[in-house]
C-alpha atoms as a PDB file:
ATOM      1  CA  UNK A   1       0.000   0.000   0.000  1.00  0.00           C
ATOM      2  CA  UNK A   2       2.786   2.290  -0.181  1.00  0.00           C
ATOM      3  CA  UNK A   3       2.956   6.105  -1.683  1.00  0.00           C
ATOM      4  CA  UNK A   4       6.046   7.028  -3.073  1.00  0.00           C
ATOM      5  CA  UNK A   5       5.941   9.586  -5.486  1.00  0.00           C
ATOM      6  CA  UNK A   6       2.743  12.299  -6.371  1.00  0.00           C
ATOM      7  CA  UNK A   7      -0.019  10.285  -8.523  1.00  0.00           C
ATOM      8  CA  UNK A   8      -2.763   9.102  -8.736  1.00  0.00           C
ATOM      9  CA  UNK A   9      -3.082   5.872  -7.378  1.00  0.00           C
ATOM     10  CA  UNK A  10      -6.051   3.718  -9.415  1.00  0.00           C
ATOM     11  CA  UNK A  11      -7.018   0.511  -7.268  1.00  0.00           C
ATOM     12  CA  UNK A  12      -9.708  -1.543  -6.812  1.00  0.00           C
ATOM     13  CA  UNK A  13     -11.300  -3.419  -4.533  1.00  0.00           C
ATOM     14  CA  UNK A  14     -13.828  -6.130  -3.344  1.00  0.00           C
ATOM     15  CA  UNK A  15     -16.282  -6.624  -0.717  1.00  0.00           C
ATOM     16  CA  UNK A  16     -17.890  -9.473   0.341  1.00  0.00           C
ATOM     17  CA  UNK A  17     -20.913  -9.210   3.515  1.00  0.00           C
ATOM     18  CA  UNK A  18     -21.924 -12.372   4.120  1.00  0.00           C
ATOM     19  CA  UNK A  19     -24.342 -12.796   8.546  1.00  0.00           C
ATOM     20  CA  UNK A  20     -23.630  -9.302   9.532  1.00  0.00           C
ATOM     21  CA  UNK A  21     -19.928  -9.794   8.773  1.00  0.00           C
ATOM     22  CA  UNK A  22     -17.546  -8.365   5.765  1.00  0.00           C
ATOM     23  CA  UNK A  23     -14.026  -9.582   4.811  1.00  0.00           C
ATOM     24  CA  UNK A  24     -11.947  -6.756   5.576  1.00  0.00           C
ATOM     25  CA  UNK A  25      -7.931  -6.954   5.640  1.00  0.00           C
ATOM     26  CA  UNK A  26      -6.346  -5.316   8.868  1.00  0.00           C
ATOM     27  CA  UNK A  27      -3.008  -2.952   8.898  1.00  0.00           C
ATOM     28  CA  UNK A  28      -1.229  -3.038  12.256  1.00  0.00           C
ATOM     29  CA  UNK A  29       0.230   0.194  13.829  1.00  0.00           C
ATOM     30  CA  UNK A  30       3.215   1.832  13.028  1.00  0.00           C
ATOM     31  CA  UNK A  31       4.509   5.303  14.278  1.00  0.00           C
ATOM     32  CA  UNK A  32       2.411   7.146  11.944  1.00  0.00           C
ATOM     33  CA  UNK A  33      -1.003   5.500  13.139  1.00  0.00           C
ATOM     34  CA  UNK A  34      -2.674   2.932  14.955  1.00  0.00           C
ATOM     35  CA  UNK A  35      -4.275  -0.341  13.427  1.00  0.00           C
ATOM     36  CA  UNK A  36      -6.964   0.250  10.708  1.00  0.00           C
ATOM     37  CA  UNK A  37      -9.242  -2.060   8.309  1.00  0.00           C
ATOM     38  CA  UNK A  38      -9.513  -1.625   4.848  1.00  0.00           C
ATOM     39  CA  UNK A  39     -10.853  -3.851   2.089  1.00  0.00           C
ATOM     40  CA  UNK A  40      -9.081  -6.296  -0.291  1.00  0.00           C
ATOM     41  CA  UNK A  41      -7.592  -5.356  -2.871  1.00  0.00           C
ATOM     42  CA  UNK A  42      -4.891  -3.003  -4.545  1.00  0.00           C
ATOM     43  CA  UNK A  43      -3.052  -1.241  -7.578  1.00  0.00           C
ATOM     44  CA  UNK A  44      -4.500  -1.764 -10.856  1.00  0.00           C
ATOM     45  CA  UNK A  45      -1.329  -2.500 -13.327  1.00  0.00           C
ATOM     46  CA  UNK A  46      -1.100  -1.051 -16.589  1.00  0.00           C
ATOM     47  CA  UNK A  47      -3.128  -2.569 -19.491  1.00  0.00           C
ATOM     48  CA  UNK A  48      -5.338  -4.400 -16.838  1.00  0.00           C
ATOM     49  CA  UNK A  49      -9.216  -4.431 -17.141  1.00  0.00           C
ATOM     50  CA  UNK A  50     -10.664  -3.521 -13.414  1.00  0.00           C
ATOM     51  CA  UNK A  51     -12.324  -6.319 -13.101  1.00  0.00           C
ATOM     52  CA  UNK A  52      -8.767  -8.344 -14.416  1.00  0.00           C
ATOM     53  CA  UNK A  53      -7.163  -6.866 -11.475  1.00  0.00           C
ATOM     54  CA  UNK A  54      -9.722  -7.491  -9.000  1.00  0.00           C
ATOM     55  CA  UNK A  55      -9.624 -11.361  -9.795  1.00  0.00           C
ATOM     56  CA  UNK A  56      -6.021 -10.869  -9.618  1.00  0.00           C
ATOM     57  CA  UNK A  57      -5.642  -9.362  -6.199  1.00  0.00           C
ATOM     58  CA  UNK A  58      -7.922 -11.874  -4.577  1.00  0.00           C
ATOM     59  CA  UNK A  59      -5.886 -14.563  -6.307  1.00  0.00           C
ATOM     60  CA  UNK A  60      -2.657 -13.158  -4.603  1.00  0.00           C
ATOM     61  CA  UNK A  61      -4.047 -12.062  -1.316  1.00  0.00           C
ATOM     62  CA  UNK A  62      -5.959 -14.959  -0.620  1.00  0.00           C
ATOM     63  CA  UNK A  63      -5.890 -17.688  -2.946  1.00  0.00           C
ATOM     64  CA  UNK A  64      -9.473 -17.521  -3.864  1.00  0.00           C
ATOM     65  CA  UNK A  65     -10.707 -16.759  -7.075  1.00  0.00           C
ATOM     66  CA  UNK A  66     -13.752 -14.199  -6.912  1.00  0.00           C
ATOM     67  CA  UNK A  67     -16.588 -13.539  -9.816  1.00  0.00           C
ATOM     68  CA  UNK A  68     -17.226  -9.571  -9.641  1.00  0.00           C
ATOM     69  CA  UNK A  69     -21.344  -9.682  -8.959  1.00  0.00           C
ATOM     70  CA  UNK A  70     -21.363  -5.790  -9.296  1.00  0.00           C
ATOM     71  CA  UNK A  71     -19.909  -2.500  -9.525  1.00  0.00           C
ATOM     72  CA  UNK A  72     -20.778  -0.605  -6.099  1.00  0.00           C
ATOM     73  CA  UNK A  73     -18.920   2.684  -7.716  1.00  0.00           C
ATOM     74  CA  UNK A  74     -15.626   4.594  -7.483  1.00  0.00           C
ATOM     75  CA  UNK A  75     -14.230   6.369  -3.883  1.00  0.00           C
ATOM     76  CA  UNK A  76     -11.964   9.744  -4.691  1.00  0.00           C
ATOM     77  CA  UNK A  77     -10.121   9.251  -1.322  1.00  0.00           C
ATOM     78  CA  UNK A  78      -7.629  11.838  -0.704  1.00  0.00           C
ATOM     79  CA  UNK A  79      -5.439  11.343   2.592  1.00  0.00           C
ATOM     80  CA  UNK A  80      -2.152  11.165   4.583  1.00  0.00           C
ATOM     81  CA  UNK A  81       0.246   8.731   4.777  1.00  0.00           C
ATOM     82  CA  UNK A  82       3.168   8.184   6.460  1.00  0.00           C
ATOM     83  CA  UNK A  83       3.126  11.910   6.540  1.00  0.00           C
ATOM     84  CA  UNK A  84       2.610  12.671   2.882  1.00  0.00           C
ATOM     85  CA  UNK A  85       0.067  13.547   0.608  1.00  0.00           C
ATOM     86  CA  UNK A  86      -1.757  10.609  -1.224  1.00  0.00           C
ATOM     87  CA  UNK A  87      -4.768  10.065  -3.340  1.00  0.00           C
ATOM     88  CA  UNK A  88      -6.262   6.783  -4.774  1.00  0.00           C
ATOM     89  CA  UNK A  89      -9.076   6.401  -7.197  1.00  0.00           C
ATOM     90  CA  UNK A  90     -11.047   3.402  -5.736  1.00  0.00           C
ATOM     91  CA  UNK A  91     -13.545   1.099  -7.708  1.00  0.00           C
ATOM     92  CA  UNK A  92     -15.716  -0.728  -5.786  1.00  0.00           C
ATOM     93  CA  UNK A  93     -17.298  -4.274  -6.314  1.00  0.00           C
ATOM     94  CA  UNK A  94     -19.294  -6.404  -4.665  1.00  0.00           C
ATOM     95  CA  UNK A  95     -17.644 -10.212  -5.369  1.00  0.00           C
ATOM     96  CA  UNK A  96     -18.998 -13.526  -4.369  1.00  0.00           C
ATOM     97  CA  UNK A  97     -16.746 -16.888  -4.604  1.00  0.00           C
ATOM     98  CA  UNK A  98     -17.890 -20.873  -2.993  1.00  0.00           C
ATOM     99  CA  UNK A  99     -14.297 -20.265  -1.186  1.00  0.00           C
ATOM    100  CA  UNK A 100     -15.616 -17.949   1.475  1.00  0.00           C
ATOM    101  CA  UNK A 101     -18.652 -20.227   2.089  1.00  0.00           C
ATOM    102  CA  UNK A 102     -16.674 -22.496   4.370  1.00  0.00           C
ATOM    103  CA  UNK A 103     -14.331 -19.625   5.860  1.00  0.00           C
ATOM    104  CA  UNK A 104     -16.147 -19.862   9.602  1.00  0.00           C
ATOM    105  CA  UNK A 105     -16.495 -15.876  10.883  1.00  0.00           C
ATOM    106  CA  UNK A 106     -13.355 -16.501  13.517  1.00  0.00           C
ATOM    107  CA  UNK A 107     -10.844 -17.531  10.840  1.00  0.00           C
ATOM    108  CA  UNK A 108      -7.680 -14.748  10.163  1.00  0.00           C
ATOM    109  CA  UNK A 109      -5.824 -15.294   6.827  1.00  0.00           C
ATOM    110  CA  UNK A 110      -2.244 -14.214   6.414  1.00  0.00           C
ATOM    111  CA  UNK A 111      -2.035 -11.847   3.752  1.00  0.00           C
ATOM    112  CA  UNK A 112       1.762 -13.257   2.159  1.00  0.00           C
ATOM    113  CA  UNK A 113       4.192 -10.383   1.276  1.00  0.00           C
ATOM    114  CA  UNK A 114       2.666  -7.831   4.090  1.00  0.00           C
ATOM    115  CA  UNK A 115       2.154  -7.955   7.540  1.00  0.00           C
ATOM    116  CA  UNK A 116      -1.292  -7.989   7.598  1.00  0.00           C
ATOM    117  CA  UNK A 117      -4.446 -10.678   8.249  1.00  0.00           C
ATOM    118  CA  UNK A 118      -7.885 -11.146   6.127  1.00  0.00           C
ATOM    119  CA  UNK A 119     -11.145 -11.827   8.188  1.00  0.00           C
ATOM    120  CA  UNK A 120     -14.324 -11.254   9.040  1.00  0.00           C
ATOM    121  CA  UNK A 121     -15.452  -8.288  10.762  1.00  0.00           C
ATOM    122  CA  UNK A 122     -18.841  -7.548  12.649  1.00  0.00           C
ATOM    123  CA  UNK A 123     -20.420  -4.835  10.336  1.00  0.00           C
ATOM    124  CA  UNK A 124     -22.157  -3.979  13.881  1.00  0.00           C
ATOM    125  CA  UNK A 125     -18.323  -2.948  15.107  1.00  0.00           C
ATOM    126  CA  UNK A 126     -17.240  -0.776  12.128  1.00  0.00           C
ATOM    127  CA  UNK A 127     -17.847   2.148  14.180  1.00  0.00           C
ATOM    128  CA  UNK A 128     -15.482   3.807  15.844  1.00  0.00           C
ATOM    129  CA  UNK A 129     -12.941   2.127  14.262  1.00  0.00           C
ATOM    130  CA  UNK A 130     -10.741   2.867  11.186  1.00  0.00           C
ATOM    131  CA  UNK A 131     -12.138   1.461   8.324  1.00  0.00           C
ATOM    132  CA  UNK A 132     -10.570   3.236   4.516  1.00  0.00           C
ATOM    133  CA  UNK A 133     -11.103   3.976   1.857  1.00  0.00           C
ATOM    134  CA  UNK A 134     -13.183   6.797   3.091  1.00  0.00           C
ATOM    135  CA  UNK A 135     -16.582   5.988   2.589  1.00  0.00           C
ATOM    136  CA  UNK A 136     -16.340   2.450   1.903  1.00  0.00           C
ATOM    137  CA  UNK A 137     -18.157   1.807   5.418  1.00  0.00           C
ATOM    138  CA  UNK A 138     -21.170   3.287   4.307  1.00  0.00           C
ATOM    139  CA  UNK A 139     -21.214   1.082   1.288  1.00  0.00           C
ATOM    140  CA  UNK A 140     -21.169  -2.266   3.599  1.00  0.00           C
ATOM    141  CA  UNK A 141     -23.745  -0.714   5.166  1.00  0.00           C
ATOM    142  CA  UNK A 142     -25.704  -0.767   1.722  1.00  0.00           C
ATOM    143  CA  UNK A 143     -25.002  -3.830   1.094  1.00  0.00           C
ATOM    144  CA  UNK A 144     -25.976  -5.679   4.662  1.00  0.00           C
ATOM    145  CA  UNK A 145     -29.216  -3.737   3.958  1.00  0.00           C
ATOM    146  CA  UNK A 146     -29.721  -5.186   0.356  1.00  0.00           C
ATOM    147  CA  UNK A 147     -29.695  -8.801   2.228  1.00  0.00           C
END
């Protein structure tokens, strides 16, 4: 998730809500902030279709390959990190895949490559925590509602 130089960063990402819970990957703390959530995904790479890279970052992430059921929309999420300017374009999808079926709600996933962990996360709890890209809380939302 690094920012190294001034661009536009154009990632996507997936959600999946599934009894009150969404799959949400978690950051630890450093010394610029403290733990936060954010959904899966990343970069898009040059040449790739959104929904290419989508499949792609679930593949990487967490082994699972993921149908894109629909496009939620795009998050214009301007922010700070590591004490410098970023900004990321965000597409949002919904995605659905028979691999998280049998994930139970307690299981953690190793993300390989960063120090993170994939899981499930009460929707109920999103409050009060950090959850980015901006906004994308209120999209869970829409979609626990739409069940």
């Amino acid at each position: 998730m690094g920012v190294t130089e001034e661009r536009i960063r154009n990632l996507v990402v997936g959600l999946v809500v599934r009894d009150g819970h969404v799959l949400l990957e978690e950051y630890p703390g450093d010394a610029w902030q403290g733990s936060f959530l954010r959904a899966l995904g990343g970069g898009l790479e040059f040449g790739e279709r959104v929904v290419e890279g989508l499949s792609r970052e679930f593949r990487e992430e967490l082994d699972v390959e993921v149908e894109a059921v629909r496009s939620l929309g795009c998050l214009d999420n301007i922010f700070t990190w590591q004490g410098r300017p970023a900004h990321e374009v965000v597409h949002v999808f919904e995605v659905a895949s028979p691999g998280f079926d049998a994930w139970p709600v307690e299981r953690r996933v190793r993300v390989p490559d960063a120090p993170t962990q994939a899981g499930w996360w009460p929707i109920a709890e999103l409050d009060g925590r950090d959850v980015y890209p901006d906004g994308i809380t209120d999209i869970i939302r829409s979609l626990e509602d739409d069940r």
